[in-house]
N, C-alpha and C. Protein backbone atom coordinates (compact mmCIF):
# COMPACT_ATOMS: atom_id res chain seq x y z
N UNK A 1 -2.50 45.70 15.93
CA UNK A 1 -2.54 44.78 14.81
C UNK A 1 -1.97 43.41 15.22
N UNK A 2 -0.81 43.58 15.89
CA UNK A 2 0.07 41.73 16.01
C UNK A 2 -0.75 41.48 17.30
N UNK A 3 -2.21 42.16 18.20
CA UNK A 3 -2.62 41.68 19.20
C UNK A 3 -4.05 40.51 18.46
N UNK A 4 -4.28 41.61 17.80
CA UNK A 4 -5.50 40.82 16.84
C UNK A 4 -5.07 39.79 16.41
N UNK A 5 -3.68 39.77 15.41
CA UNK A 5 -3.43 38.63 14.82
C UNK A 5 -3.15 37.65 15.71
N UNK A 6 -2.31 37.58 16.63
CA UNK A 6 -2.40 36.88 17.85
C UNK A 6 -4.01 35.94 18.36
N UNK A 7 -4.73 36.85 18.82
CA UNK A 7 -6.07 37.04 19.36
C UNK A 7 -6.80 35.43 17.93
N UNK A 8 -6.59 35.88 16.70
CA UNK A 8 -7.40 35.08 16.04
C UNK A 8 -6.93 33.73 16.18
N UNK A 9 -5.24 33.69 16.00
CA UNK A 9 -4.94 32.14 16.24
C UNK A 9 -4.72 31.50 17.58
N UNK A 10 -5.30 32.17 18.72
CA UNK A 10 -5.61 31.53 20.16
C UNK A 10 -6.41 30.06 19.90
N UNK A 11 -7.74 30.19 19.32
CA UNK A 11 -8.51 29.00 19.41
C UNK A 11 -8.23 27.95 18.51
N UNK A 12 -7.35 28.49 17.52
CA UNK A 12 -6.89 27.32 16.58
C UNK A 12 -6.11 26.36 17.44
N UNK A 13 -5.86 24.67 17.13
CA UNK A 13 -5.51 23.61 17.58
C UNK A 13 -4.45 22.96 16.52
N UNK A 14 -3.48 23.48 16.07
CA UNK A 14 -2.62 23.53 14.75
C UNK A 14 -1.68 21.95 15.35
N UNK A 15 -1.49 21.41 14.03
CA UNK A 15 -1.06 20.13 14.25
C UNK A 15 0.04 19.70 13.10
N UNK A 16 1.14 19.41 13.43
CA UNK A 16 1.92 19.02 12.01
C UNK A 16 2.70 17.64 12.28
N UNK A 17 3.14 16.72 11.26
CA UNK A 17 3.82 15.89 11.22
C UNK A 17 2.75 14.51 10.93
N UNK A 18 3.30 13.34 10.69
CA UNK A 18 3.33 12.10 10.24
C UNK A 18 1.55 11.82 10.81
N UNK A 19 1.46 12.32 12.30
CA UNK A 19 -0.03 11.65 12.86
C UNK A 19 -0.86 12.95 12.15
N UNK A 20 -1.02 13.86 11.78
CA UNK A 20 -1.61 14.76 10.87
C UNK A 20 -2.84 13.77 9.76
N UNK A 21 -1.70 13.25 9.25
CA UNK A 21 -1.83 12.40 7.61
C UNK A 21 -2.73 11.07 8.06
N UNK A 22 -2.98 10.33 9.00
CA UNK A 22 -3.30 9.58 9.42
C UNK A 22 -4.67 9.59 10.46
N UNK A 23 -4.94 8.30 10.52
CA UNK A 23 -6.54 8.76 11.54
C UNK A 23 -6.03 8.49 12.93
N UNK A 24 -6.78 9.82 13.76
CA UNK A 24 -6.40 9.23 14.94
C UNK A 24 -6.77 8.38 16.31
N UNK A 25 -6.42 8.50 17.20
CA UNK A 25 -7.17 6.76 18.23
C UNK A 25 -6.59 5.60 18.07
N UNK A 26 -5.40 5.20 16.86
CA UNK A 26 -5.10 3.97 16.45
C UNK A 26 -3.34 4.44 16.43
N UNK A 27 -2.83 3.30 17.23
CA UNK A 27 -1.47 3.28 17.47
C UNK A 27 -0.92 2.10 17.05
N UNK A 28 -1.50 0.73 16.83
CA UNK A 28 -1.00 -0.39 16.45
C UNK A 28 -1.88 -0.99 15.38
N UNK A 29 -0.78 -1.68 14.58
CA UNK A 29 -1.34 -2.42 13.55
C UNK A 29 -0.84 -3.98 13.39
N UNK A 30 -2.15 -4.84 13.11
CA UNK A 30 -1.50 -6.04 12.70
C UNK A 30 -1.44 -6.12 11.28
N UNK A 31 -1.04 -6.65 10.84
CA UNK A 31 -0.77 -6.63 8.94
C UNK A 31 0.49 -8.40 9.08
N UNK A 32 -1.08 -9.58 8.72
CA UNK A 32 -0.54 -11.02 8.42
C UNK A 32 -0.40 -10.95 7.16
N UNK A 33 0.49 -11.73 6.85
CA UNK A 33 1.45 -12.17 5.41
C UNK A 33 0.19 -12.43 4.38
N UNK A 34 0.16 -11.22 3.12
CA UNK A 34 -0.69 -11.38 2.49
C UNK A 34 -1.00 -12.70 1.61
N UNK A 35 -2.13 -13.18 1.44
CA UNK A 35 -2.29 -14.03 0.25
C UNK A 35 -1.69 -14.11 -0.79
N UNK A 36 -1.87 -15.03 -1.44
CA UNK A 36 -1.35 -14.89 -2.91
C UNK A 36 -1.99 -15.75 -3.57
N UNK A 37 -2.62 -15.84 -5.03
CA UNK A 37 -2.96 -16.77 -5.78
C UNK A 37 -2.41 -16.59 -6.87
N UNK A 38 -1.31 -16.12 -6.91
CA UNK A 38 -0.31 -16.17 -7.92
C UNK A 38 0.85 -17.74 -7.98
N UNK A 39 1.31 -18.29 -8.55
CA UNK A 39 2.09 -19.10 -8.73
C UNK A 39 3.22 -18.97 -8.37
N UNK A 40 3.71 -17.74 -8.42
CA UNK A 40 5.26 -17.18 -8.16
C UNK A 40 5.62 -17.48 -6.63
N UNK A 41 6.41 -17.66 -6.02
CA UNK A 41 6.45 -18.01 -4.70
C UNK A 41 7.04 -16.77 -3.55
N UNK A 42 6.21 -16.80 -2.77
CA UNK A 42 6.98 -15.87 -1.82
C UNK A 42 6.77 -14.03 -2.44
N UNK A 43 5.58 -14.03 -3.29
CA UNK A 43 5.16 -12.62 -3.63
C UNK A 43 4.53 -12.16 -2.38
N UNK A 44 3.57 -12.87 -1.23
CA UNK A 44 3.00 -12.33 -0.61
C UNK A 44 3.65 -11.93 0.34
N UNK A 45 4.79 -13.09 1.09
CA UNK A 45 5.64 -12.46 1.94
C UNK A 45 6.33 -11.42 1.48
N UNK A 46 6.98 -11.11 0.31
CA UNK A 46 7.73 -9.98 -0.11
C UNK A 46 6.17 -8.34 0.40
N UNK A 47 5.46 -8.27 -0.41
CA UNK A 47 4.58 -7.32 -0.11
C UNK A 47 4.00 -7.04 1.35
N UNK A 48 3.99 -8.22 2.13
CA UNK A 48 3.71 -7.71 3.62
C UNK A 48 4.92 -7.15 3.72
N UNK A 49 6.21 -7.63 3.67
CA UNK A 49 7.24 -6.70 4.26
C UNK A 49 7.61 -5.75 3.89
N UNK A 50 7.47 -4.92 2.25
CA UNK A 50 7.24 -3.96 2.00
C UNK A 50 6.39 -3.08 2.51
N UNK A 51 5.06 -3.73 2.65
CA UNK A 51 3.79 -3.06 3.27
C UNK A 51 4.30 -2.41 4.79
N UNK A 52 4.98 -3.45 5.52
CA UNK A 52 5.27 -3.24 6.99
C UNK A 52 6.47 -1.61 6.90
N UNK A 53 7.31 -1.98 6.08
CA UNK A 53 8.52 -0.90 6.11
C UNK A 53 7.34 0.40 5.76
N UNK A 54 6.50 0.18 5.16
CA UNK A 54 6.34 1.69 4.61
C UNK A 54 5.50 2.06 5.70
N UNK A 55 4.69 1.20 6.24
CA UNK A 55 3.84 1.93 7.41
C UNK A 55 4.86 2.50 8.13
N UNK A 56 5.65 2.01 8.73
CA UNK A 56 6.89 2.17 10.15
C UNK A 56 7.68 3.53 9.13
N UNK A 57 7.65 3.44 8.07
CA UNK A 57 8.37 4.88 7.57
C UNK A 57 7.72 5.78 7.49
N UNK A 58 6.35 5.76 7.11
CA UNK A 58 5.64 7.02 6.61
C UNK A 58 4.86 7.89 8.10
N UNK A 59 4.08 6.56 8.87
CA UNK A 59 3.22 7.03 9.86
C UNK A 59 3.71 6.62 11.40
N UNK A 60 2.96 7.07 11.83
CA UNK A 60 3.72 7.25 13.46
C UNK A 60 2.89 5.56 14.41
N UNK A 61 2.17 4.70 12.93
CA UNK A 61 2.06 3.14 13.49
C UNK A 61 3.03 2.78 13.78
N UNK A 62 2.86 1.31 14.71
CA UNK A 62 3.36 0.61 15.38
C UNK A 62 2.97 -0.85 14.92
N UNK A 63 3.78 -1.41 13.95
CA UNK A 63 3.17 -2.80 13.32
C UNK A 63 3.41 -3.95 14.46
N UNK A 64 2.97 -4.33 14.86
CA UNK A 64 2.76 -5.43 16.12
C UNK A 64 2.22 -6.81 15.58
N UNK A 65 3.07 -8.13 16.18
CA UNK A 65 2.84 -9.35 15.47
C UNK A 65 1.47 -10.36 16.69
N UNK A 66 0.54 -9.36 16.65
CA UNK A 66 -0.30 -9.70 17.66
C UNK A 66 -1.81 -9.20 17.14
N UNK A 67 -2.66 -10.08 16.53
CA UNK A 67 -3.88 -9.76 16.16
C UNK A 67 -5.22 -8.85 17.15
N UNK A 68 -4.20 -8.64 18.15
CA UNK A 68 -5.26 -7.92 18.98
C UNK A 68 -4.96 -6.50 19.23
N UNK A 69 -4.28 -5.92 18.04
CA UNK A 69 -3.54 -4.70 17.48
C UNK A 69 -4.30 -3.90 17.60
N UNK A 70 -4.75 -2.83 17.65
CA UNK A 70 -6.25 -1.77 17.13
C UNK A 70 -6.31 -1.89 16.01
N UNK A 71 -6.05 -2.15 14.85
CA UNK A 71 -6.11 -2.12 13.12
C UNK A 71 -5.30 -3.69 12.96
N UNK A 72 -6.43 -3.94 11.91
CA UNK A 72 -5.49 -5.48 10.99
C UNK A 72 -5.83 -4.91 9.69
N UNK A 73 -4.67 -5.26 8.69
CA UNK A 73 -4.90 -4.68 7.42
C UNK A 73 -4.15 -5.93 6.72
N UNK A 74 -5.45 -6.53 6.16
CA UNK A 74 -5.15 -7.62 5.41
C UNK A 74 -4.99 -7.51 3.89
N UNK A 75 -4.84 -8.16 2.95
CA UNK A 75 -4.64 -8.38 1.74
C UNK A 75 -4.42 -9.46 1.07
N UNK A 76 -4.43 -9.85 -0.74
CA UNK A 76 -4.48 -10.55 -1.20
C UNK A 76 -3.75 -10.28 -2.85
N UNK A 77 -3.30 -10.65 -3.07
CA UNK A 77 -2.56 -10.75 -4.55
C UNK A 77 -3.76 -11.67 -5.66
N UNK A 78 -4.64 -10.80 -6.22
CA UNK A 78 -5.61 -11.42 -6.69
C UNK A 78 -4.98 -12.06 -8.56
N UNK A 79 -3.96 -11.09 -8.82
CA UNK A 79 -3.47 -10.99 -9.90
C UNK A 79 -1.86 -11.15 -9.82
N UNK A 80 -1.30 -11.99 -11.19
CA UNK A 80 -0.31 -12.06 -11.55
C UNK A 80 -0.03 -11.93 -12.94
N UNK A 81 0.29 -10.91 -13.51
CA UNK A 81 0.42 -10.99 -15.11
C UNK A 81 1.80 -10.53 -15.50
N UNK A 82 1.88 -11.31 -16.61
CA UNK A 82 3.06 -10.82 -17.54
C UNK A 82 3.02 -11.06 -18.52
N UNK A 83 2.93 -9.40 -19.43
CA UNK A 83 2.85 -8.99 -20.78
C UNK A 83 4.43 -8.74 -22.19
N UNK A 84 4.19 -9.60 -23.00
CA UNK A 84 5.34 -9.05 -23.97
C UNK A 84 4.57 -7.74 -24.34
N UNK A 85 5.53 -6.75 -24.59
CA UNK A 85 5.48 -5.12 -24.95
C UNK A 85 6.34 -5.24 -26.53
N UNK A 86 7.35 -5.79 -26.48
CA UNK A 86 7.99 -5.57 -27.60
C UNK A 86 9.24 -6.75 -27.86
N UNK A 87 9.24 -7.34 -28.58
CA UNK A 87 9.79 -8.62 -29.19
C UNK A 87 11.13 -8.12 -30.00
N UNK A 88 12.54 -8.71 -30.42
CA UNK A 88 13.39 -8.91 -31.36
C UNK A 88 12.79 -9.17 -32.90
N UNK A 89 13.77 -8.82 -33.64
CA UNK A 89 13.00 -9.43 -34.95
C UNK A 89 13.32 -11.16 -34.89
N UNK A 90 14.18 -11.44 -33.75
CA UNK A 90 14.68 -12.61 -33.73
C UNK A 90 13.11 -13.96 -32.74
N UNK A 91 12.23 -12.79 -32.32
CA UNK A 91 11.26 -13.30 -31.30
C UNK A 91 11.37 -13.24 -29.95
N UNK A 92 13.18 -13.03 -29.93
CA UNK A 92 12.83 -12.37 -28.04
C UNK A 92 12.51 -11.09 -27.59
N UNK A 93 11.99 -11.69 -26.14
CA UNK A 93 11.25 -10.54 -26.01
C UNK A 93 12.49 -9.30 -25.54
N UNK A 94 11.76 -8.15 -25.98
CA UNK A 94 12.79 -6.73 -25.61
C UNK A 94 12.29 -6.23 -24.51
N UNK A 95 11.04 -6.14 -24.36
CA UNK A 95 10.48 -4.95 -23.09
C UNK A 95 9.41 -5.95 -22.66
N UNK A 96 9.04 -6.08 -21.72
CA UNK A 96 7.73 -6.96 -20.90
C UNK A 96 7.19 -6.04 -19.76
N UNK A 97 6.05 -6.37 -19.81
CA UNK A 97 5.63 -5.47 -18.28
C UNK A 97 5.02 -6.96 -17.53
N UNK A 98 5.77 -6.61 -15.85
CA UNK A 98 4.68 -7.63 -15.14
C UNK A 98 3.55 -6.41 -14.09
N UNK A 99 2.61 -7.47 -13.76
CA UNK A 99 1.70 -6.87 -13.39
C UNK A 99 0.92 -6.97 -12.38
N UNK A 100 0.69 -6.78 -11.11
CA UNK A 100 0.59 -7.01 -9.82
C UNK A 100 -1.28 -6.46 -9.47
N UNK A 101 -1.96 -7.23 -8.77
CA UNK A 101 -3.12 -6.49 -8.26
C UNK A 101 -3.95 -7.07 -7.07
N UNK A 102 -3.84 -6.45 -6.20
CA UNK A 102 -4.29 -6.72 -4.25
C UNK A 102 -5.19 -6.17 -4.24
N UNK A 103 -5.79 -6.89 -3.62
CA UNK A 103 -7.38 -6.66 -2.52
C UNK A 103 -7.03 -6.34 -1.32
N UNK A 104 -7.33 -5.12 -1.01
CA UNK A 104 -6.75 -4.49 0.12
C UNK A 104 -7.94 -4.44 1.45
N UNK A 105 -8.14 -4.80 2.69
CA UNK A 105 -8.99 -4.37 3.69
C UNK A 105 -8.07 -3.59 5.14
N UNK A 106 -8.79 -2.86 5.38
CA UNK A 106 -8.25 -2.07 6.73
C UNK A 106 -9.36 -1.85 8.03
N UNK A 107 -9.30 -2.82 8.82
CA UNK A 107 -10.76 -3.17 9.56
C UNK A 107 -10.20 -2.67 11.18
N UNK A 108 -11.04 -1.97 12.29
CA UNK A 108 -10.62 -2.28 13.64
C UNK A 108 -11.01 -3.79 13.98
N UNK A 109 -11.37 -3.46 15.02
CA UNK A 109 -11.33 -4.94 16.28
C UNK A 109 -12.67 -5.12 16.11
N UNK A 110 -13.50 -4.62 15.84
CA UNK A 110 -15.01 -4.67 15.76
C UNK A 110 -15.40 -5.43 13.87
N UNK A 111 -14.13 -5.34 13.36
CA UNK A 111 -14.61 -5.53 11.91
C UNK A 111 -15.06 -4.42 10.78
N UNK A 112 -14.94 -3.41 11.65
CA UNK A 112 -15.70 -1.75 10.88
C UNK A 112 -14.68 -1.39 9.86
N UNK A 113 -14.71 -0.93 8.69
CA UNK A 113 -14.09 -0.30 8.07
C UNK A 113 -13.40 0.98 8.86
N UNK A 114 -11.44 1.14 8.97
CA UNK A 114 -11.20 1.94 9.26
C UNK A 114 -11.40 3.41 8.71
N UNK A 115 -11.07 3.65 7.74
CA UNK A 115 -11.41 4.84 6.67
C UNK A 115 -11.72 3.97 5.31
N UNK A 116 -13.08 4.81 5.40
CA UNK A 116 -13.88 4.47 4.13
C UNK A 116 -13.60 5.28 3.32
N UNK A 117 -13.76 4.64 2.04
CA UNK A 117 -13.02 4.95 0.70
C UNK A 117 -14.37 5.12 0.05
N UNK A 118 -15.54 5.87 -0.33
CA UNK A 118 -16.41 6.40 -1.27
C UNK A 118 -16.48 5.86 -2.38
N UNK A 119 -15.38 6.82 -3.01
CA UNK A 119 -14.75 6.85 -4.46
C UNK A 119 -14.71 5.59 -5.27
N UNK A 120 -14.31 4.49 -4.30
CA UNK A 120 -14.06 3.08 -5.13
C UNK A 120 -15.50 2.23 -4.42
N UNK A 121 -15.93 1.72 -5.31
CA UNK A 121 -17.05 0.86 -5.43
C UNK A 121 -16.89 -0.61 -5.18
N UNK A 122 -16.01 -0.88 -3.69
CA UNK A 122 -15.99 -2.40 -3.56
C UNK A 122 -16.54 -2.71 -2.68
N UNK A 123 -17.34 -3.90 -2.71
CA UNK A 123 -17.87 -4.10 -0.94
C UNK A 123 -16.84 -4.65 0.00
N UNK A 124 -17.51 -5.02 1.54
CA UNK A 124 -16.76 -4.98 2.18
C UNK A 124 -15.40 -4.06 2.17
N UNK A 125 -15.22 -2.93 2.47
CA UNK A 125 -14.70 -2.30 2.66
C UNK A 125 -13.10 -2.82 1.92
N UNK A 126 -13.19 -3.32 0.93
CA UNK A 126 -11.79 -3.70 0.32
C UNK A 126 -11.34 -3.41 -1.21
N UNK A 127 -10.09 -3.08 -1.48
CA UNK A 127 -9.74 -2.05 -2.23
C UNK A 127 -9.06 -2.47 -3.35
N UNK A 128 -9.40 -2.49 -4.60
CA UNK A 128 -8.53 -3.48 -5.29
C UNK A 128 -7.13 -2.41 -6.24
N UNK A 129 -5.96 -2.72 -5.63
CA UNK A 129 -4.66 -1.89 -6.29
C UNK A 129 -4.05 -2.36 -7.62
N UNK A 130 -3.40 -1.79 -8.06
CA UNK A 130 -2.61 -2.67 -9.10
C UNK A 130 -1.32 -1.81 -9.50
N UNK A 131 -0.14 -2.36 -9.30
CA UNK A 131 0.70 -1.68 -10.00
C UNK A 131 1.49 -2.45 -11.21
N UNK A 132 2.26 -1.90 -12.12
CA UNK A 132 3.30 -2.80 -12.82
C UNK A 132 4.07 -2.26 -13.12
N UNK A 133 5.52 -3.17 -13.72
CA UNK A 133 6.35 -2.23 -13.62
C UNK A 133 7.26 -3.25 -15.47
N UNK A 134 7.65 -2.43 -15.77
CA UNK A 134 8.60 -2.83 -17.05
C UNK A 134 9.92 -3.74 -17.04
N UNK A 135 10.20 -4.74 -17.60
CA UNK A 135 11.40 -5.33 -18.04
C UNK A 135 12.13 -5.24 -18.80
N UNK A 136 13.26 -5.08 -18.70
CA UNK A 136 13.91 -5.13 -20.16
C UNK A 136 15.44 -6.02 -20.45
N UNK A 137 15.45 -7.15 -20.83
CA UNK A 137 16.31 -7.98 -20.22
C UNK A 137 17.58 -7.74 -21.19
N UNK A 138 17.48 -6.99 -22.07
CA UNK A 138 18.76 -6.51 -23.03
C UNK A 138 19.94 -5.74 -21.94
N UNK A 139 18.88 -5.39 -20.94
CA UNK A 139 19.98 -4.41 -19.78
C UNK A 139 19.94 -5.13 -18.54
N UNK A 140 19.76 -6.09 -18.40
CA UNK A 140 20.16 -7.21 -18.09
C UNK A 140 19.05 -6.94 -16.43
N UNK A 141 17.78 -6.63 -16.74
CA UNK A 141 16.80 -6.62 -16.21
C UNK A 141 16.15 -7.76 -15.79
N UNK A 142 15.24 -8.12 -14.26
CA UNK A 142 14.79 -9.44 -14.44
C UNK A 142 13.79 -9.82 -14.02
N UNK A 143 12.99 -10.87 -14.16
CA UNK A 143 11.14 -10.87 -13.79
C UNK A 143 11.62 -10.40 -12.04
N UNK A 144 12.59 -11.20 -11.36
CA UNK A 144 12.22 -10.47 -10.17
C UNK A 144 12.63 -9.38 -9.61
N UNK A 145 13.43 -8.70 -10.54
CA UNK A 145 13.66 -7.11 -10.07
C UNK A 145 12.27 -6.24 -10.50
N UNK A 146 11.99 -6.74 -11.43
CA UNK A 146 10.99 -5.70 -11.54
C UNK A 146 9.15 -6.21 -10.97
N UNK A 147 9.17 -7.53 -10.44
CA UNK A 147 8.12 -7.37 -9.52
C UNK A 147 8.63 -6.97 -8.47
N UNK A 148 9.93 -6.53 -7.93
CA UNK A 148 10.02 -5.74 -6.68
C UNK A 148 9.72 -4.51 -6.37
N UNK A 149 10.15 -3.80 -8.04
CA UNK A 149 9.40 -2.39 -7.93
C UNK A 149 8.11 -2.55 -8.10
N UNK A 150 7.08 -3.29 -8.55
CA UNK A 150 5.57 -3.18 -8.82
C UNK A 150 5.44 -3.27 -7.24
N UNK A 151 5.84 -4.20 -6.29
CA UNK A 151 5.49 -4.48 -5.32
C UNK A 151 5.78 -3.55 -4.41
N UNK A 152 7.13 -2.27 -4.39
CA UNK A 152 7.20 -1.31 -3.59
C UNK A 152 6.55 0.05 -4.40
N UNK A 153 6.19 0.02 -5.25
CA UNK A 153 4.92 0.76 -5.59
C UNK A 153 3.43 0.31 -4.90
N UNK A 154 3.18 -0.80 -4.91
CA UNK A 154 2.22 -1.29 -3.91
C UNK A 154 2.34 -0.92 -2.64
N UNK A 155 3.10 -1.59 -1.95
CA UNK A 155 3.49 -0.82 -0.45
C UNK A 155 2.70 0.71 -0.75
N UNK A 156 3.58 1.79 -1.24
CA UNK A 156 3.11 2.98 -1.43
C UNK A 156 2.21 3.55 -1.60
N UNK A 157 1.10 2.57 -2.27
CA UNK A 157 -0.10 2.67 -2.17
C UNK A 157 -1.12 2.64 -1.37
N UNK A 158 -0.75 1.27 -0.54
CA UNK A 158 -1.37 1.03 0.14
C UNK A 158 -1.32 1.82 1.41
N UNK A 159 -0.14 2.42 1.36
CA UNK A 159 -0.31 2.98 2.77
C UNK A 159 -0.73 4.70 2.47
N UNK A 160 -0.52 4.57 1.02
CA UNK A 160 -1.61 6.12 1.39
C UNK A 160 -3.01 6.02 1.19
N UNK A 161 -3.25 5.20 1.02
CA UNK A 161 -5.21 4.88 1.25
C UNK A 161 -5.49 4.79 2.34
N UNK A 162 -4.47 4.45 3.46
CA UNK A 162 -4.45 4.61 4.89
C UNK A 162 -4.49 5.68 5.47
N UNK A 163 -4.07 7.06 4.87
CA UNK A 163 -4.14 8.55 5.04
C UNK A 163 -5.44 9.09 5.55
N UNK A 164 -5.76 9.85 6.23
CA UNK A 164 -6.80 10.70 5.99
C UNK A 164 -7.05 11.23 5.15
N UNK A 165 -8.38 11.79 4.37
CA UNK A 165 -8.56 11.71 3.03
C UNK A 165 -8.28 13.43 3.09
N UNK A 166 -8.32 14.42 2.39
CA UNK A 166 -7.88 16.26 2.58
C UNK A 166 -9.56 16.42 2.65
């Protein structure tokens, strides 16, 4: 019995950890300081460097400040919003949501889409995200704490669209 069981998992090629989750052949990434057409200043640099920490945390990339990387994964901050949710009887506001949304591309050296995404219907191989996140300035909350979490929810995103799909 434990020869058979043996015997069956000989030809298996079993693989675990971080390069699993990821495609493989690609060890470096460039990722330039995303766009922004938002007004706010310094949103795009904040999200590349989010973007950068989460690659270097999650996957076994190598973010490299050299466009001749195997992968460039560009982006854009197409959106900037901020919503009142709920007002004082006095007119200030109590709760606000701001609201974040990137155009995401992940191309090799050839320009090819790295992993194609089906599911979402954008051309050129680019991905539009959005996160947001809540304010509440009674707790002494503030527009830029909480585009930091929309924006490390972004990061998070973005780098699992970078995954291999199951």
């Amino acid at each position: 019995m434990l020869l058979a069981s043996l015997a069956g998992c000989l030809g298996m090629n079993y693989q675990f950890g971080a390069r699993t989750l990821f495609p493989a052949g690609i060890e470096t990434v460039y990722v330039p300081v995303f766009d922004s057409s938002s007004f706010r200043r310094e949103l795009g640099e904040e999200l590349t460097e989010a973007v950068v920490k989460e690659i270097e945390r999650r996957s076994h990339y190598k973010v490299v400040a050299s466009p001749s990387a195997d992968t460039i994964l560009t982006g854009k901050i197409t959106s900037d919003s901020k919503h009142l949710l709920f007002q004082t009887m006095q007119g200030d506001p109590r709760e606000m949501e701001v609201g974040l949304q990137v155009k995401v591309s992940w191309v090799d050296q050839r320009g090819s889409p790295v992993r194609e995404i089906p599911a979402v219907p954008v051309p050129n191989a680019a991905v539009n995200i959005s996160a947001a996140s809540s304010v509440v300035p009674e707790v002494g909350q503030s527009i830029a704490t909480s585009h930091q979490r929309a924006i490390q929810r972004l990061a998070e995103q973005i780098v699992s669209l970078m995954e291999k799909p199951w």
